[in-house]
PDB file of N, CA and C in Angstrom:
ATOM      1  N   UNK A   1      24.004   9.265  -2.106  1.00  0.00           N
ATOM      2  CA  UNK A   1      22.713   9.513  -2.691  1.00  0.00           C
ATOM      3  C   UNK A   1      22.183  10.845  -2.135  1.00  0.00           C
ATOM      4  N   UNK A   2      21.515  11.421  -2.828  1.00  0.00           N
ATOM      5  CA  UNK A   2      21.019  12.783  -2.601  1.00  0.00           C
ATOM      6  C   UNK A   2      19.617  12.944  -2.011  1.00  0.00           C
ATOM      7  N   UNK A   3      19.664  14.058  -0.927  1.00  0.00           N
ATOM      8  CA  UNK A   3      18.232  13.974  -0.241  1.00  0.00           C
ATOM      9  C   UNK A   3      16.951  13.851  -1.470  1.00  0.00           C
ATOM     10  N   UNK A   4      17.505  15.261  -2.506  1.00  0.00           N
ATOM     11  CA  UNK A   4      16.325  14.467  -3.688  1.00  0.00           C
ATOM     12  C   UNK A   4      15.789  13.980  -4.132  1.00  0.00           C
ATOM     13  N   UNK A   5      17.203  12.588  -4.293  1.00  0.00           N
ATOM     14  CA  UNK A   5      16.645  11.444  -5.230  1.00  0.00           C
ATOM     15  C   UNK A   5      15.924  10.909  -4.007  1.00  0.00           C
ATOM     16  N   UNK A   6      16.164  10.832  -2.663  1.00  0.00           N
ATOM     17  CA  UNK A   6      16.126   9.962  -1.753  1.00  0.00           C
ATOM     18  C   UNK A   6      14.441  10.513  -1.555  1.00  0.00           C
ATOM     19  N   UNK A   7      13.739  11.494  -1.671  1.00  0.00           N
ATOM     20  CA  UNK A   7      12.674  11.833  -1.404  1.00  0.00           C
ATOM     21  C   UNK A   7      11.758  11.603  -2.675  1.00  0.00           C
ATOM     22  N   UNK A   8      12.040  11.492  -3.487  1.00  0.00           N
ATOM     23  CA  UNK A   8      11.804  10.864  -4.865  1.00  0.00           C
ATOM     24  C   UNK A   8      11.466   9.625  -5.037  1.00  0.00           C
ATOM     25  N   UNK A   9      12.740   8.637  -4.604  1.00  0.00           N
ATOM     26  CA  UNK A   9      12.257   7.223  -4.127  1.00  0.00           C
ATOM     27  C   UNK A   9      10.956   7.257  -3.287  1.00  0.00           C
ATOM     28  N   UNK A  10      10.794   7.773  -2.546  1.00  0.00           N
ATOM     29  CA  UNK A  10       9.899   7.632  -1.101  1.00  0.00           C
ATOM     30  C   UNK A  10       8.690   7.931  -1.626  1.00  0.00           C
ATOM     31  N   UNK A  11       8.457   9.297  -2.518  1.00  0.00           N
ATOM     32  CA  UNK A  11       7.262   9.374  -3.141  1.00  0.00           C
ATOM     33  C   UNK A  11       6.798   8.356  -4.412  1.00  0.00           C
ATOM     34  N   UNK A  12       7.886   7.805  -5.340  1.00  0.00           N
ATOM     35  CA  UNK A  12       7.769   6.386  -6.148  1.00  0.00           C
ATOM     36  C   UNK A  12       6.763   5.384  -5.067  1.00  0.00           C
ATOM     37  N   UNK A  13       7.456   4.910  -3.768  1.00  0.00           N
ATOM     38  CA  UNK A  13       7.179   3.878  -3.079  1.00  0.00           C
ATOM     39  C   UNK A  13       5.519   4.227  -2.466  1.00  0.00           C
ATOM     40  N   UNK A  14       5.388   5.260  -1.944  1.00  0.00           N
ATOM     41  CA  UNK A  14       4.431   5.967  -1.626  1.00  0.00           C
ATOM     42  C   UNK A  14       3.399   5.998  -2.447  1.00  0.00           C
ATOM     43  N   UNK A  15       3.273   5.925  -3.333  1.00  0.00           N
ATOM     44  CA  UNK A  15       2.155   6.002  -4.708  1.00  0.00           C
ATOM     45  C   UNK A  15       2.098   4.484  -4.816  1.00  0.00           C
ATOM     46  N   UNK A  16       3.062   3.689  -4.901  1.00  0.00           N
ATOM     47  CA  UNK A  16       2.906   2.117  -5.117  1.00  0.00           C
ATOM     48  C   UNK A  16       2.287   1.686  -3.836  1.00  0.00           C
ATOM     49  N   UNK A  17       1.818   2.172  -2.799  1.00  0.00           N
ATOM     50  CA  UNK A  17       1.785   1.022  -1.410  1.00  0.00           C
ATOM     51  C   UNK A  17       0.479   1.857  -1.846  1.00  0.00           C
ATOM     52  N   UNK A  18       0.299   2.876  -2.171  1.00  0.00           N
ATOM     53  CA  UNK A  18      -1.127   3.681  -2.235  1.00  0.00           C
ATOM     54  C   UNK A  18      -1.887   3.011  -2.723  1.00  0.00           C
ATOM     55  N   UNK A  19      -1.305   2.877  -3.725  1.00  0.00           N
ATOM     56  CA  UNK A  19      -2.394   1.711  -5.332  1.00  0.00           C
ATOM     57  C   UNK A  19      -2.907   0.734  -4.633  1.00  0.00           C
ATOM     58  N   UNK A  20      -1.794   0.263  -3.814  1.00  0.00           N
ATOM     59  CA  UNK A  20      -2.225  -1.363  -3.785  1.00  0.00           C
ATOM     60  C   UNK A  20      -3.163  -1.176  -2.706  1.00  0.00           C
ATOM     61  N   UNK A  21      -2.643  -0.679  -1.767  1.00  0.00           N
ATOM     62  CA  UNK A  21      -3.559  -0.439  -0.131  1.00  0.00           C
ATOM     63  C   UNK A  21      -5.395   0.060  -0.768  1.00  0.00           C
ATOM     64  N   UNK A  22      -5.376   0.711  -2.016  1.00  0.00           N
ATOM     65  CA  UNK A  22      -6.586   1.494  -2.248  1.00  0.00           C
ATOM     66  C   UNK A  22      -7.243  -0.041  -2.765  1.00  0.00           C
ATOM     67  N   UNK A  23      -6.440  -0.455  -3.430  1.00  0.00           N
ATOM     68  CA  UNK A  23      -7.136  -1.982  -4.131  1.00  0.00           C
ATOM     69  C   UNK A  23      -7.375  -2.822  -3.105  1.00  0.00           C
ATOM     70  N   UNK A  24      -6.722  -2.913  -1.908  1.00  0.00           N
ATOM     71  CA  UNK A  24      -7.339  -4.160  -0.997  1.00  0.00           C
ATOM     72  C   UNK A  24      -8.523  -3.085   0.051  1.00  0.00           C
ATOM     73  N   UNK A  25      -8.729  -1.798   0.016  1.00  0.00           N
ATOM     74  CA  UNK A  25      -9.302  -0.905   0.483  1.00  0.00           C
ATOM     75  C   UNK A  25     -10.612  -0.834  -0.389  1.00  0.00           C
ATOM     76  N   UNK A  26     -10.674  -0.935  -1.014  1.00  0.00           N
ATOM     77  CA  UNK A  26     -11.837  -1.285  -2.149  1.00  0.00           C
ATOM     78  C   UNK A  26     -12.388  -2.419  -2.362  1.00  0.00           C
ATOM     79  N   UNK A  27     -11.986  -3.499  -2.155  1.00  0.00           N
ATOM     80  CA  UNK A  27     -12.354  -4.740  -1.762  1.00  0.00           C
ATOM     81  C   UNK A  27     -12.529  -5.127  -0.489  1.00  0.00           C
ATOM     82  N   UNK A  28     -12.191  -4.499   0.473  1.00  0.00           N
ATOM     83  CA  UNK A  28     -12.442  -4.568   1.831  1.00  0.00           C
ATOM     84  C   UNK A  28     -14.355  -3.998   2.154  1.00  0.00           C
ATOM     85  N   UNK A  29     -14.946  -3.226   1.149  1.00  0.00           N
ATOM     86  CA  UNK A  29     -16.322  -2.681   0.927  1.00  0.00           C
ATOM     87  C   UNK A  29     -16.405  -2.236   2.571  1.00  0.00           C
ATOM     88  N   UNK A  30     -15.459  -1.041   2.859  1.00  0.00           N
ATOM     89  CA  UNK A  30     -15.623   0.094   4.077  1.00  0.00           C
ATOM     90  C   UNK A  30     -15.397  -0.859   5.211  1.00  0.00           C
ATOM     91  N   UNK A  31     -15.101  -1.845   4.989  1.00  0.00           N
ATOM     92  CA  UNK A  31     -15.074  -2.535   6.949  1.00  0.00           C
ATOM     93  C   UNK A  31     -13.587  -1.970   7.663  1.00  0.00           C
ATOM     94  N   UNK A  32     -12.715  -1.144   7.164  1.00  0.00           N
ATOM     95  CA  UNK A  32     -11.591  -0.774   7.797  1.00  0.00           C
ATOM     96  C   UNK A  32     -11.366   0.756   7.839  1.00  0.00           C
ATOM     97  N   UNK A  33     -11.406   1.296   7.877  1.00  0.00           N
ATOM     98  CA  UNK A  33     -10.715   2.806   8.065  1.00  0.00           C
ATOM     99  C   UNK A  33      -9.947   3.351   6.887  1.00  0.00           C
ATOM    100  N   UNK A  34      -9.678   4.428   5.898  1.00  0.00           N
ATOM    101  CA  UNK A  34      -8.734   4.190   5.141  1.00  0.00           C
ATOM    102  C   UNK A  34      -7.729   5.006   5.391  1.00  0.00           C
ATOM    103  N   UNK A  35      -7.880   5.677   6.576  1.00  0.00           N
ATOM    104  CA  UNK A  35      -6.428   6.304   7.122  1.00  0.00           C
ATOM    105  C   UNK A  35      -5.591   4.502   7.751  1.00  0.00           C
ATOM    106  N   UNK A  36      -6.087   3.724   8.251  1.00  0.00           N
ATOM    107  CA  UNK A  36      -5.188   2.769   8.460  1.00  0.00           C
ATOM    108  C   UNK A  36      -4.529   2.266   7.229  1.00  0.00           C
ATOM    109  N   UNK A  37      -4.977   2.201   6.176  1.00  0.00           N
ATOM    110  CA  UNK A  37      -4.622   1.727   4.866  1.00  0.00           C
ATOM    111  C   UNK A  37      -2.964   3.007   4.179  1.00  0.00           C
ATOM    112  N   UNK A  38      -3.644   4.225   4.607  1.00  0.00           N
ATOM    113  CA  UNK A  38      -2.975   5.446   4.445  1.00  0.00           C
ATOM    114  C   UNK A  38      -1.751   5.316   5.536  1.00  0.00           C
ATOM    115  N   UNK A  39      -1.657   5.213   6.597  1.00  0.00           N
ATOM    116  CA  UNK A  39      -0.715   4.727   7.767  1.00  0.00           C
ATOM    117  C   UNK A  39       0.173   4.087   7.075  1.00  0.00           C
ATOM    118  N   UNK A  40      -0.082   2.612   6.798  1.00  0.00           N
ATOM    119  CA  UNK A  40       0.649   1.511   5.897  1.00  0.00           C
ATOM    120  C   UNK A  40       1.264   1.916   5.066  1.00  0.00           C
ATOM    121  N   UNK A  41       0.813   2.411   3.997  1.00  0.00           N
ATOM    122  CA  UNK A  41       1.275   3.232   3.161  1.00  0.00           C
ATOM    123  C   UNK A  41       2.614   3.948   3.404  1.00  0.00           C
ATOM    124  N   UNK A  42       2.396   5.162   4.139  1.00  0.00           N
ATOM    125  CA  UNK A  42       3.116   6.068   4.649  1.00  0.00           C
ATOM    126  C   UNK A  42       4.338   5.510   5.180  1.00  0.00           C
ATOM    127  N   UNK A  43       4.281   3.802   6.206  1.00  0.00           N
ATOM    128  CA  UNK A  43       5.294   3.214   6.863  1.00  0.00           C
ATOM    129  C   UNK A  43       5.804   2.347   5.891  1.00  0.00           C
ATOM    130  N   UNK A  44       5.487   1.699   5.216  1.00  0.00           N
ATOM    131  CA  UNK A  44       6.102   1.041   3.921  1.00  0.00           C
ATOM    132  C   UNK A  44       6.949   1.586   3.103  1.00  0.00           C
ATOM    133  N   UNK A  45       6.374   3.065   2.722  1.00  0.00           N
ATOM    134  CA  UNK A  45       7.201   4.076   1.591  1.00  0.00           C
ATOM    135  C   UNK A  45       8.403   4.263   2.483  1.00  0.00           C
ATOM    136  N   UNK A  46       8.199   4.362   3.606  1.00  0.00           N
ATOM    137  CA  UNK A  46       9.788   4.889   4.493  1.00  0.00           C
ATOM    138  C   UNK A  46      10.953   3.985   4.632  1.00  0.00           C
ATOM    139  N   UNK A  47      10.274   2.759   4.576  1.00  0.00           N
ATOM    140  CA  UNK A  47      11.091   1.924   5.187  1.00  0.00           C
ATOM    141  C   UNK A  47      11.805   0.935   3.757  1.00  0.00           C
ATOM    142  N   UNK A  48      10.543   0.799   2.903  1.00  0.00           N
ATOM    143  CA  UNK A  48      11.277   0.669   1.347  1.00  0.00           C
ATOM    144  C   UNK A  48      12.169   1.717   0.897  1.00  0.00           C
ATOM    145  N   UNK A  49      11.906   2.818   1.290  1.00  0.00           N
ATOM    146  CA  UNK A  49      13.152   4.063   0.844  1.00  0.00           C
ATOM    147  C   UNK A  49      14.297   3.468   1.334  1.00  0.00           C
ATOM    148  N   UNK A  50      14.468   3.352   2.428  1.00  0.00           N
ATOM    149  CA  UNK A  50      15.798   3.451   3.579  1.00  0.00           C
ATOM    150  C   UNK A  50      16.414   2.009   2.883  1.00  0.00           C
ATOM    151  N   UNK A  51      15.674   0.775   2.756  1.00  0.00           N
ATOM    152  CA  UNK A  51      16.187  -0.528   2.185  1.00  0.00           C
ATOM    153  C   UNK A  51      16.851  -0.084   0.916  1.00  0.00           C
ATOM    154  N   UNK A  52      16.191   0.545   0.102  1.00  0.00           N
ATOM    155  CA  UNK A  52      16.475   1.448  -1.317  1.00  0.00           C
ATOM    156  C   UNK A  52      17.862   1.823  -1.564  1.00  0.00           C
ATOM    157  N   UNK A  53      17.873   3.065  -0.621  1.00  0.00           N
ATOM    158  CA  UNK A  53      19.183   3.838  -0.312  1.00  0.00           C
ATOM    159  C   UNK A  53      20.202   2.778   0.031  1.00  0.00           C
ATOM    160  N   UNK A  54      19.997   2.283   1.119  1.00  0.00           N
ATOM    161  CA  UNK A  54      21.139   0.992   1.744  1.00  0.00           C
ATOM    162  C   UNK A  54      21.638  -0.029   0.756  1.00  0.00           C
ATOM    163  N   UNK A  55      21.073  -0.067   0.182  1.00  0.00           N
ATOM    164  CA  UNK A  55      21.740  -1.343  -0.943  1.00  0.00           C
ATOM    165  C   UNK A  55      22.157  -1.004  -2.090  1.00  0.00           C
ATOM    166  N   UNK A  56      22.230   0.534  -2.940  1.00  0.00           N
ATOM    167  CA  UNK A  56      22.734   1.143  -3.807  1.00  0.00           C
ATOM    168  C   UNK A  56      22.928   0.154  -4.877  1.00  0.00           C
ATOM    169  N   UNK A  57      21.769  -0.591  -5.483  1.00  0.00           N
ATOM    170  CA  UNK A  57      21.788  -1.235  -7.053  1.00  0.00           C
ATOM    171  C   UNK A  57      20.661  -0.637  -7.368  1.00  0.00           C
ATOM    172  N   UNK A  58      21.154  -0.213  -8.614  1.00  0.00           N
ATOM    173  CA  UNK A  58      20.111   0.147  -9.532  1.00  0.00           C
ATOM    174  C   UNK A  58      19.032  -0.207 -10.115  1.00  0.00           C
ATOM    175  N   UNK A  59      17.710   0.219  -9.874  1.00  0.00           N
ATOM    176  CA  UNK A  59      16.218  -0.396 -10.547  1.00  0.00           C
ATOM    177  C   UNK A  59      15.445   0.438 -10.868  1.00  0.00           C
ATOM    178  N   UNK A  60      14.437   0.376 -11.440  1.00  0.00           N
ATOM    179  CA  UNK A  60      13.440   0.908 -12.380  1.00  0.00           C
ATOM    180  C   UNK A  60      13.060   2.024 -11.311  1.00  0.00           C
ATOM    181  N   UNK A  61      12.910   1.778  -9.941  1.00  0.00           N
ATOM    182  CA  UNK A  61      12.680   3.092  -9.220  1.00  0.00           C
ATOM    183  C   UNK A  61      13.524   3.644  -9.180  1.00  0.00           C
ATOM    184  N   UNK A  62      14.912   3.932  -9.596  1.00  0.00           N
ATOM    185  CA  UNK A  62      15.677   4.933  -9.836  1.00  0.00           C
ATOM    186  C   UNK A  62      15.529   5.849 -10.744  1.00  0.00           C
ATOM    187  N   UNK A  63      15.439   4.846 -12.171  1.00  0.00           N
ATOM    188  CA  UNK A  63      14.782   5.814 -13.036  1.00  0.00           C
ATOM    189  C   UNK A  63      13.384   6.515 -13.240  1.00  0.00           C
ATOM    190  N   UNK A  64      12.398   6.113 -12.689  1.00  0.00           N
ATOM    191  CA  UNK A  64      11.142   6.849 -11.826  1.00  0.00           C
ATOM    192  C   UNK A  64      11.317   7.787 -11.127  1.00  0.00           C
ATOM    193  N   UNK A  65      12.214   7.623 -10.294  1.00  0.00           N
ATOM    194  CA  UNK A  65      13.020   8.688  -9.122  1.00  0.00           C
ATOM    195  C   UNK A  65      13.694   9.912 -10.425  1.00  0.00           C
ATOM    196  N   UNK A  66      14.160   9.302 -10.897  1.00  0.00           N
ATOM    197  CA  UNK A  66      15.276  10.809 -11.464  1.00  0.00           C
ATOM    198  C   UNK A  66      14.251  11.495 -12.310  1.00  0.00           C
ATOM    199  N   UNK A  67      13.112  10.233 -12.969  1.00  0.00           N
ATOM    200  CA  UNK A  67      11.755  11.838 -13.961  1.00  0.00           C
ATOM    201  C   UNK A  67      11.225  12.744 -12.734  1.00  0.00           C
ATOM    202  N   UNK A  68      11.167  12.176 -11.663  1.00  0.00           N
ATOM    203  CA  UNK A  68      10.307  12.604 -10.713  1.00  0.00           C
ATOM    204  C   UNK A  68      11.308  13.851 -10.335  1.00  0.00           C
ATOM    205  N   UNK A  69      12.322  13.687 -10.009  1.00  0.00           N
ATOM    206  CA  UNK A  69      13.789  14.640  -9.999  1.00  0.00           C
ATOM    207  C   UNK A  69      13.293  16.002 -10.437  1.00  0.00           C
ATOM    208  N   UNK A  70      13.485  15.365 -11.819  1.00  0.00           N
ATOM    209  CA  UNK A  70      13.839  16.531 -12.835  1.00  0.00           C
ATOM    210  C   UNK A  70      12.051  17.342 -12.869  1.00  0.00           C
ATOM    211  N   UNK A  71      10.756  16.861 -11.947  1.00  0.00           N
ATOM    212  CA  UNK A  71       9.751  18.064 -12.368  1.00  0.00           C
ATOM    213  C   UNK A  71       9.847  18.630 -11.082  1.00  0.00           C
ATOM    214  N   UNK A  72      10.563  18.082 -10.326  1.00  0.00           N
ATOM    215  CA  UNK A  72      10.763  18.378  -8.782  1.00  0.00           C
ATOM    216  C   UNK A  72      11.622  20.047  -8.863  1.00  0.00           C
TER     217      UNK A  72
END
């Protein structure tokens, strides 16, 4: 797998932990920090990448990954 795609995945995963972290961050009405929410984020996208890469079957974040590729 290519550092590309592999940074591609990471930004896919990265935008998904974002969404969600902003949605329980928004319902949280300010009682937490949202760099901790942003943290999470950041450690999730890495570590879903690396699971990603390691198991080499194909899913919908691949093909997310390769549009993301190709404006890259």
């Amino acid at each position: 797998m290519k550092l590309k795609h592999k940074f591609a995945l990471f930004v896919i995963y990265f935008i998904l932990f974002l969404a969600i972290t902003a949605m329980i961050d928004y319902y949280a009405y300010d009682g937490i920090p949202p760099w901790i929410f942003i943290t999470i984020s950041f450690v999730g996208a890495v570590i879903s990448a690396q699971i990603h890469a390691k198991s080499k079957q194909k899913t919908k974040a691949d093909e997310l990954a390769k549009d993301l590729e190709e404006i890259i």
